[in-house]
Protein backbone atom coordinates (compact mmCIF):
# COMPACT_ATOMS: atom_id res chain seq x y z
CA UNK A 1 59.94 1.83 0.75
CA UNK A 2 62.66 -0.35 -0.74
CA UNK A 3 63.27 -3.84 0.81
CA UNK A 4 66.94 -5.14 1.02
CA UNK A 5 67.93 -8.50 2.01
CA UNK A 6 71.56 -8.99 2.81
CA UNK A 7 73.24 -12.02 2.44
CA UNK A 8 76.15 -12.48 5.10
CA UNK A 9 78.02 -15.49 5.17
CA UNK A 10 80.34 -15.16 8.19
CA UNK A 11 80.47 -17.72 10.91
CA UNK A 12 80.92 -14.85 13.91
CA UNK A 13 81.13 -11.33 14.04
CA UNK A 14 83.32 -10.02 11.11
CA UNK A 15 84.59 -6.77 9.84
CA UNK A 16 82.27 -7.04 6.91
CA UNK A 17 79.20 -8.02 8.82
CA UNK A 18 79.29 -4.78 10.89
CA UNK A 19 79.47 -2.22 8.49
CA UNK A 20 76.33 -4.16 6.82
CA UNK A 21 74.66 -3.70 10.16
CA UNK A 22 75.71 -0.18 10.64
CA UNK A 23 74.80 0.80 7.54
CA UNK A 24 71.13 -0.99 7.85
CA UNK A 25 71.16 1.03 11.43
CA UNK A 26 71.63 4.01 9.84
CA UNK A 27 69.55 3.97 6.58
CA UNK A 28 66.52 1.76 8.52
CA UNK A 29 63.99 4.81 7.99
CA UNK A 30 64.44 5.04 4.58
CA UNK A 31 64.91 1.07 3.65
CA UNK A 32 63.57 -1.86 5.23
CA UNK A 33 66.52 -4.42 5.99
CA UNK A 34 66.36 -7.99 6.27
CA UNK A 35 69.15 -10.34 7.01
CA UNK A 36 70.17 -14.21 5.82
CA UNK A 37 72.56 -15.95 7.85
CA UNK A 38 74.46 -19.03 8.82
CA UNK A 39 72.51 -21.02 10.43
CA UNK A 40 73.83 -22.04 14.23
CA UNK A 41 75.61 -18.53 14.12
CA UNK A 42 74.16 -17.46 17.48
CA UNK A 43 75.84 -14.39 17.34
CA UNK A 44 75.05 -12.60 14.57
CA UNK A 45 71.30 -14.01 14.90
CA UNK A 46 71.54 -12.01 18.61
CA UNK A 47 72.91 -9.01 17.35
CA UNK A 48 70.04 -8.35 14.52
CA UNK A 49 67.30 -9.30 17.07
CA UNK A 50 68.86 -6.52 19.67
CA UNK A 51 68.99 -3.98 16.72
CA UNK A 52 65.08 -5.55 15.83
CA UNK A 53 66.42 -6.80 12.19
CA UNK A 54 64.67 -9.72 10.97
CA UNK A 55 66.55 -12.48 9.60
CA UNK A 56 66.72 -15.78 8.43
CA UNK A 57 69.08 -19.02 8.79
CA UNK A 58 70.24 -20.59 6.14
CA UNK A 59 72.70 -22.99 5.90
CA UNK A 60 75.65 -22.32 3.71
CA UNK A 61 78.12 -24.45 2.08
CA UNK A 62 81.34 -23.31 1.07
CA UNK A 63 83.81 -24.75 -1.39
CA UNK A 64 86.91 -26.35 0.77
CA UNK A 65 89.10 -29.20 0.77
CA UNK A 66 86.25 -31.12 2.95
CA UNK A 67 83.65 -33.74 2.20
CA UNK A 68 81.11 -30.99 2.49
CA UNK A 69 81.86 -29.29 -0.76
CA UNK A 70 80.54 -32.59 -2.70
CA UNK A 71 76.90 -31.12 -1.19
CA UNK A 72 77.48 -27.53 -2.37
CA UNK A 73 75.66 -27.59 -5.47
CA UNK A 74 72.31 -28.75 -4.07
CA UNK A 75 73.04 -27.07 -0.82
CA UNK A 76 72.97 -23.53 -2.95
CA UNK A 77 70.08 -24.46 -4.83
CA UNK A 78 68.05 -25.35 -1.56
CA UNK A 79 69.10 -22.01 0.02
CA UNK A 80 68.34 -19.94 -2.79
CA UNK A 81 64.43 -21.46 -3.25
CA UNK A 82 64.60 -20.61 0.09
CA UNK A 83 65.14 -17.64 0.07
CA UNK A 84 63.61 -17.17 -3.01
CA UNK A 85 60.01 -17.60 -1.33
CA UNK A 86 60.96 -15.38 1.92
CA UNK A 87 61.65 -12.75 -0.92
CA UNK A 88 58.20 -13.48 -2.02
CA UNK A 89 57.15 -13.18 1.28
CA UNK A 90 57.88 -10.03 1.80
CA UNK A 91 58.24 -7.91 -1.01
CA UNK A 92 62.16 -7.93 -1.27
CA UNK A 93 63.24 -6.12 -4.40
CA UNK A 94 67.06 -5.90 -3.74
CA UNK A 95 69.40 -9.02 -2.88
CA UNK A 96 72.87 -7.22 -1.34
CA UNK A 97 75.68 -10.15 -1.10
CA UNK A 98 78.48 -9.09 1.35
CA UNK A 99 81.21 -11.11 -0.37
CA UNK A 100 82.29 -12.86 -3.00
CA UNK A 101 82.11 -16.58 -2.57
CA UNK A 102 78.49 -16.75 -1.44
CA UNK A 103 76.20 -17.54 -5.07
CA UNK A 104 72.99 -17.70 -3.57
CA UNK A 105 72.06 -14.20 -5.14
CA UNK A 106 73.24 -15.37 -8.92
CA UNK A 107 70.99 -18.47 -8.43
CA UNK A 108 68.25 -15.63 -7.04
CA UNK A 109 68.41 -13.44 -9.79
CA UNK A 110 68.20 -16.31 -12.31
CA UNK A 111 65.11 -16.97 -10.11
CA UNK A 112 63.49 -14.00 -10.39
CA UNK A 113 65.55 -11.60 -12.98
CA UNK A 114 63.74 -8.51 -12.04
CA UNK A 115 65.01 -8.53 -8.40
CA UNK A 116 68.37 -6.17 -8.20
CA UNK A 117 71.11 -7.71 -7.06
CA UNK A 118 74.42 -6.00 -5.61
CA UNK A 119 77.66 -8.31 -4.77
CA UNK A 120 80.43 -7.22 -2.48
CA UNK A 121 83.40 -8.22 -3.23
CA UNK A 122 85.78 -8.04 -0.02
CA UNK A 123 88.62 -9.99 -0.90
CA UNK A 124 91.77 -10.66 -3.61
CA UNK A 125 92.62 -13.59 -5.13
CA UNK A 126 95.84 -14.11 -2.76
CA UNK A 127 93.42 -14.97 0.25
CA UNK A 128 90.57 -17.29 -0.68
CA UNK A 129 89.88 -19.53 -3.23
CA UNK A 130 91.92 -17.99 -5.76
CA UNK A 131 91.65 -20.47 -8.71
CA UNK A 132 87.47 -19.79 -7.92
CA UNK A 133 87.99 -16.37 -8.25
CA UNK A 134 88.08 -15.34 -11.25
CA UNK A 135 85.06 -17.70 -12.67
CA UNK A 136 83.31 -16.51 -10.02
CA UNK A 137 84.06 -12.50 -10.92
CA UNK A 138 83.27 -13.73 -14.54
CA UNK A 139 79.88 -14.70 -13.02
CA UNK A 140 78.85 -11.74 -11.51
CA UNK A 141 80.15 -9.49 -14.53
CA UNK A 142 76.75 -11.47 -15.77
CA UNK A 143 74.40 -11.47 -13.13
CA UNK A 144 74.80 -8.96 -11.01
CA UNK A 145 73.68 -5.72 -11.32
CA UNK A 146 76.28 -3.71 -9.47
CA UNK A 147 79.66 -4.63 -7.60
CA UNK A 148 80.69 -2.89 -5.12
CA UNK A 149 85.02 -3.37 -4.00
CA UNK A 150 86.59 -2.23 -0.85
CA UNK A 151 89.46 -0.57 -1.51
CA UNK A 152 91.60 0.56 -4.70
CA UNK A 153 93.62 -2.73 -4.40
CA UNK A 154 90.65 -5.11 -4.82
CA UNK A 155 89.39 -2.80 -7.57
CA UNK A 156 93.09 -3.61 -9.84
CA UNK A 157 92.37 -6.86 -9.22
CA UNK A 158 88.81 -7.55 -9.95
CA UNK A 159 89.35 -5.30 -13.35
CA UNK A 160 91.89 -7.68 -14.82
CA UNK A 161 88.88 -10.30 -15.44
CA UNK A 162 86.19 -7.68 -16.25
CA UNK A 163 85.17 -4.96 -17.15
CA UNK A 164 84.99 -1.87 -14.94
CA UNK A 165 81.84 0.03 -16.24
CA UNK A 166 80.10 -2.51 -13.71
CA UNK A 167 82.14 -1.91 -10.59
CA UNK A 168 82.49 0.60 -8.01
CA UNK A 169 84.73 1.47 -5.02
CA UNK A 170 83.40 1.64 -1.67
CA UNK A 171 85.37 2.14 1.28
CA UNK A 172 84.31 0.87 4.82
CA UNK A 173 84.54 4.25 6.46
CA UNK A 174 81.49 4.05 8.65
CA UNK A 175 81.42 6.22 12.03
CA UNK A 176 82.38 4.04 14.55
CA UNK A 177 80.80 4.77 18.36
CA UNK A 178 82.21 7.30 19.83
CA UNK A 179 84.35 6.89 23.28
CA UNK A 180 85.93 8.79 26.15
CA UNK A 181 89.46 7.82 26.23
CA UNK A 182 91.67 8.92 28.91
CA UNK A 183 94.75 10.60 28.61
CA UNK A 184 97.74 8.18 28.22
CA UNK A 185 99.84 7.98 30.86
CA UNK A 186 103.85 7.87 31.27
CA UNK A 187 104.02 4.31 32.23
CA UNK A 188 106.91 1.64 31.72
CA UNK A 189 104.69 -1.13 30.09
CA UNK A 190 103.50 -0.30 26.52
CA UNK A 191 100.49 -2.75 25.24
CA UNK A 192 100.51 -3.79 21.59
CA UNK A 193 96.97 -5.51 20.58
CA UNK A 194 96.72 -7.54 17.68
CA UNK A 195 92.60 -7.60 16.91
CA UNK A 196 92.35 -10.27 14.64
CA UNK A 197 90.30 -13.67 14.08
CA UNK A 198 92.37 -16.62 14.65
CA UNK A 199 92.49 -17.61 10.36
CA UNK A 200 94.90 -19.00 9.10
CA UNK A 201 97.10 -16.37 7.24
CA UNK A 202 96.13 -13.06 9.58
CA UNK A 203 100.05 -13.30 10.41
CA UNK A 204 99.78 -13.72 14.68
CA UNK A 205 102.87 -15.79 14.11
CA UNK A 206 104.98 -13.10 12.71
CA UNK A 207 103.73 -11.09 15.89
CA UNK A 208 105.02 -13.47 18.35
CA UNK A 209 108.46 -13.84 16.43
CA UNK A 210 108.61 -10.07 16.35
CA UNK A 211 107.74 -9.33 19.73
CA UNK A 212 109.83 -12.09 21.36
CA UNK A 213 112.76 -10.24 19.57
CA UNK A 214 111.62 -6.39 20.54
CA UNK A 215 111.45 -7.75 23.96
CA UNK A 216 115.08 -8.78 24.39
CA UNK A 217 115.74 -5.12 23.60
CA UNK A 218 112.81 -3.78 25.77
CA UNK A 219 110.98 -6.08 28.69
CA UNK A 220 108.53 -3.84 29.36
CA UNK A 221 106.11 -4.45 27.09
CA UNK A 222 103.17 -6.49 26.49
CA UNK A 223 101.10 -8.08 23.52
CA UNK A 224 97.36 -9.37 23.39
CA UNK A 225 95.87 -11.41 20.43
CA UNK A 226 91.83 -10.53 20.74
CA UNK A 227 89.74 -12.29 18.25
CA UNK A 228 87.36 -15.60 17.82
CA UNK A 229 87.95 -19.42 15.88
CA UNK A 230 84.31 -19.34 15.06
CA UNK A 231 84.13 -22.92 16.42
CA UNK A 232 86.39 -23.97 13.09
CA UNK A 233 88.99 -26.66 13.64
CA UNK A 234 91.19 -25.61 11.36
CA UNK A 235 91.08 -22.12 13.25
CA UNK A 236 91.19 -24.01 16.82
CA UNK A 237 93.99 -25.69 15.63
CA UNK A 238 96.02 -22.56 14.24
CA UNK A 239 95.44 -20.68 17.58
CA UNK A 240 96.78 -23.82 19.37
CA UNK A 241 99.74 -23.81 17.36
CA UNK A 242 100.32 -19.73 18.51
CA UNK A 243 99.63 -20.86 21.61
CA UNK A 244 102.27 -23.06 21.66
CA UNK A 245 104.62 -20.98 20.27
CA UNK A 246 104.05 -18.26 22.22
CA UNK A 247 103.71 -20.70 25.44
CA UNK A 248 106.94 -19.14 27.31
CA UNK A 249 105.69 -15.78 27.14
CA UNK A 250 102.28 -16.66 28.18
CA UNK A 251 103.77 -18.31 31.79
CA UNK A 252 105.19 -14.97 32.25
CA UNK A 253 102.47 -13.09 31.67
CA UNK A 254 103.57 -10.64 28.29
CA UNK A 255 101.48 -12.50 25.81
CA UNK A 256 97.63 -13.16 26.38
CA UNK A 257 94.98 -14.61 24.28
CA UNK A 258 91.07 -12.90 24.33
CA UNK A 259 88.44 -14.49 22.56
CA UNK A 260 84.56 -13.36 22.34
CA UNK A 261 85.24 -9.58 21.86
CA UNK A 262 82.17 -7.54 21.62
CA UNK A 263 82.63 -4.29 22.90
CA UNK A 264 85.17 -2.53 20.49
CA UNK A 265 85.57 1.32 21.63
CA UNK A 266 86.49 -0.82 25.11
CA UNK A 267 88.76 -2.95 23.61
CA UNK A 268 91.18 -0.24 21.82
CA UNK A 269 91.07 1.75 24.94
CA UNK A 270 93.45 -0.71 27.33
CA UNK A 271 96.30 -0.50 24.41
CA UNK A 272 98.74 1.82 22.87
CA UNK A 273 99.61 0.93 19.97
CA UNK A 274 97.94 -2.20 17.00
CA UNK A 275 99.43 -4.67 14.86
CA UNK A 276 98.24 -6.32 11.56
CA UNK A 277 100.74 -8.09 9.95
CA UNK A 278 98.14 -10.05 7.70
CA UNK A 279 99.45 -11.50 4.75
CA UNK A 280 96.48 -9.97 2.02
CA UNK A 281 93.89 -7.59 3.27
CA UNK A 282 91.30 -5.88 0.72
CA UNK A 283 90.40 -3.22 3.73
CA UNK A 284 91.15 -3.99 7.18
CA UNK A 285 88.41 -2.66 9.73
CA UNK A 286 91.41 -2.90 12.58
CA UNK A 287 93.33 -0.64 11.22
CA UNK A 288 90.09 1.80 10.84
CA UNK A 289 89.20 1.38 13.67
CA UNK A 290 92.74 1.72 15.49
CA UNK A 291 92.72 5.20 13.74
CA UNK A 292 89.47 6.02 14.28
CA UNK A 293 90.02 4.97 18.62
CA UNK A 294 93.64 6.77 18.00
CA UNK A 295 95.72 4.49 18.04
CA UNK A 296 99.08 4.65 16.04
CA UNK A 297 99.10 1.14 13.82
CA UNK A 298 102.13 -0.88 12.41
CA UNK A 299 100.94 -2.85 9.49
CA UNK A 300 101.91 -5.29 6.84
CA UNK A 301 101.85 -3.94 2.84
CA UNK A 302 99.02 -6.28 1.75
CA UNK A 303 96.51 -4.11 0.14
CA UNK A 304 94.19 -2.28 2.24
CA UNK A 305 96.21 -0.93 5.30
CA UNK A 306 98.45 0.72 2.33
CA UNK A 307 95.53 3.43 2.08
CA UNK A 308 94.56 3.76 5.70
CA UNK A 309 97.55 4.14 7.40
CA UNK A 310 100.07 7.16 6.69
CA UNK A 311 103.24 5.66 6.57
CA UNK A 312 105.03 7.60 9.55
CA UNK A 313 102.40 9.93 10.59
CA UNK A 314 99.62 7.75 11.75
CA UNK A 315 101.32 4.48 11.97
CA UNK A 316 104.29 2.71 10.12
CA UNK A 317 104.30 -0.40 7.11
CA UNK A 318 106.41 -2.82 6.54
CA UNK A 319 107.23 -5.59 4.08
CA UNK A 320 105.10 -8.92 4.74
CA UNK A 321 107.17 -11.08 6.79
CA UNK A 322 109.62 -8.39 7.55
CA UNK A 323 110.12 -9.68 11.36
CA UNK A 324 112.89 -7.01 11.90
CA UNK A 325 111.38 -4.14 10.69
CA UNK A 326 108.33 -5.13 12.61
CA UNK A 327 110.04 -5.32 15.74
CA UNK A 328 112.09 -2.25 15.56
CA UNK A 329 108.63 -0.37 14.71
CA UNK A 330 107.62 -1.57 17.99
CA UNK A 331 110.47 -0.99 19.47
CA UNK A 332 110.63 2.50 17.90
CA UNK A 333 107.01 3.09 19.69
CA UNK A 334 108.10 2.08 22.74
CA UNK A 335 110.32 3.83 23.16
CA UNK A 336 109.25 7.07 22.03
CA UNK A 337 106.64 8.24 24.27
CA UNK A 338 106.52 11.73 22.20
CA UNK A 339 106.20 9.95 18.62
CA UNK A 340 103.89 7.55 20.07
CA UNK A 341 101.28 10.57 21.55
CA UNK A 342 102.06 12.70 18.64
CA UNK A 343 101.14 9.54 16.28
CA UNK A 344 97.72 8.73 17.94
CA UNK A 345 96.23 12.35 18.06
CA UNK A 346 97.49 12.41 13.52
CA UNK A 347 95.88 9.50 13.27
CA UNK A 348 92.58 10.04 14.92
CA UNK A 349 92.56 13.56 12.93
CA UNK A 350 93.26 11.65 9.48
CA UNK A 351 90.61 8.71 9.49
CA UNK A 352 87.93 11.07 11.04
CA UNK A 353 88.31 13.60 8.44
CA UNK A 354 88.52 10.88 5.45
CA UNK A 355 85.26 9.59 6.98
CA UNK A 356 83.72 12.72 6.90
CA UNK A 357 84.67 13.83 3.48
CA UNK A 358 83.59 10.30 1.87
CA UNK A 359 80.26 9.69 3.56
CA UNK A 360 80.07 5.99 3.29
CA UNK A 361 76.01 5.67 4.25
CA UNK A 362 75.44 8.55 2.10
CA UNK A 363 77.01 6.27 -0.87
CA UNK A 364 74.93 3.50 0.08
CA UNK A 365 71.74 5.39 0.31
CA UNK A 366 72.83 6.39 -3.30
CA UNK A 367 73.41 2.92 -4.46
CA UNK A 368 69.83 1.69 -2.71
CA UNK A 369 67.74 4.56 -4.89
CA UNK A 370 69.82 3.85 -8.10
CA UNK A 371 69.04 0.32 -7.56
């Protein structure tokens, strides 16, 4: 049985994190899975010992406008001997990176050049690290012995520095759990949910704008922002900023902040209609999983939502930073109790036929035996 260790750098629970662990779940009797992560990421660490993953902390260092970056160099080659023993250790034939900025697996596989090693690459140039981004690309071309994109729009972008022979597409469609949802009811108050970490650039701001001016046109509505800071100050102090901004609306109770969502099918089942008006996405799990729970989704055009959602039949996209076409989409749902039933039964029927038809564990197993 092939052993797989994947690399995960997030600081909390992320999009990209739980397909990795799904797809572990689900392939666990035919692969043995074991997991690096951050180190002091409690939550991640309690999630793999529920699902009885091993794993390992390491302590990753990533390239920012901080004093920490002047340690990155010897901070990757420390993690990678490392985890270049615990490979050792137990028999670990395949490194699997879930993203692009984490070189612990090129340092690996210069380590040890018969080990396999598949990188992820989950973002575009637009949203991190973008003068990085193309050496690093240039790297992997090199090291890596397959790389795997998330969507058409990171796949143009990563083929402008290299060759394609090397990449493939792989979309995040996993099956999400499953959940009794109760018919919607006529009600005055529609609830918009914006599920999104609190990073800078995931567009809350434009929500707040856009809602503030939907709500002079209709008061009954209601918007909640559910996501995490990972304990980040420069995400602490982005969600303060929102906060103030959105400080009015709070006092009267249409805008509330959740933070430390783990229950998703729960989530998506107290709100009619989601938001993501992110300024660059390569997939966007919320808007999956808004189809997936049924629930009609008004996005930004920033790469991945562009081939989830159906403009018009399962949700609606607009320009980024298009405030007034955001809030007369919301309006539009609102107001439109027919379109807005008639939107979330399409696009429950779309996303769980896609899934279906493209098998995303089936195209991992694939990639595992090939590998």
């Amino acid at each position: 049985m092939k052993r797989i260790l994947i690399i995960d750098n997030s600081a909390g629970i992320t999009g990209a994190f739980r397909v990795m662990l799904h797809v572990a779940h689900a392939l666990r009797g035919e692969f043995s899975f074991y997991f690096a992560v951050p180190k002091g990421n409690g939550i991640t660490a309690s999630l793999l010992k529920d699902h009885g993953f091993p794993y390992i902390h390491v302590n990753f260092i990533e390239i920012g406008k901080n004093l920490k970056s002047v340690i990155y160099f010897p901070a990757l080659l420390y993690n990678a001997v490392k985890l270049h023993r615990y490979c050792k250790k137990n028999n670990i034939t395949i490194i699997h990176v879930n993203d692009i900025y984490n070189m612990t697996g090129v340092v690996l596989k210069i380590l040890n050049p018969n080990i396999k090693l598949i990188h992820h690459i989950r973002l575009t140039p637009q949203s991190y690290a973008g003068v990085l981004y193309r050496t690093w690309l240039k790297i992997l071309y090199y090291k890596a012995d397959q790389i795997i994109v998330v969507s058409n729009v990171v796949k143009k972008e990563v083929i402008k520095t290299i060759h394609e022979q090397k990449v493939e597409m792989l979309y995040d469609f996993i099956s999400l759990p499953e959940y009794r949802f109760t018919e919607e009811a006529k009600t005055n108050v529609v609830r918009f949910l914006y599920p999104a970490n609190f990073t800078p650039g995931k567009g809350h701001a434009y929500a707040v704008e856009a809602f503030r001016k939907a709500l002079r046109e209709n008061n009954h509505l209601e918007l909640t922002f559910a996501g995490d800071d990972f304990d980040l100050k420069k995400n602490q102090l982005y969600k303060k900023s929102l906060i103030n901004d959105a400080a009015d609306l709070i006092d009267s109770g249409k805008i509330q902040f959740k933070t430390g969502i783990r229950e998703v099918p729960e989530l998506y089942a107290n709100y009619d209609v989601v938001l993501n008006f992110s300024e660059s996405e390569s997939f966007s799990m919320t808007c999956y999983e808004a189809a997936w729970y049924g629930l009609p989704v008004i996005a930004t055009r920033c790469g991945g939502p562009e081939e989830i959602v159906v403009h018009g039949e399962s949700g609606f996209l607009v320009n980024r930073g298009d405030v007034d076409a955001m809030a007369n989409h919301m309006l539009e749902l609102a107001t439109d109790h027919a379109k807005r039933l008639n939107m979330k039964y399409r696009c429950r029927e779309l996303i769980h036929q896609r899934a279906s038809d493209y098998n995303t564990v089936g195209r991992y197993r694939q990639l595992y035996e090939r590998s």
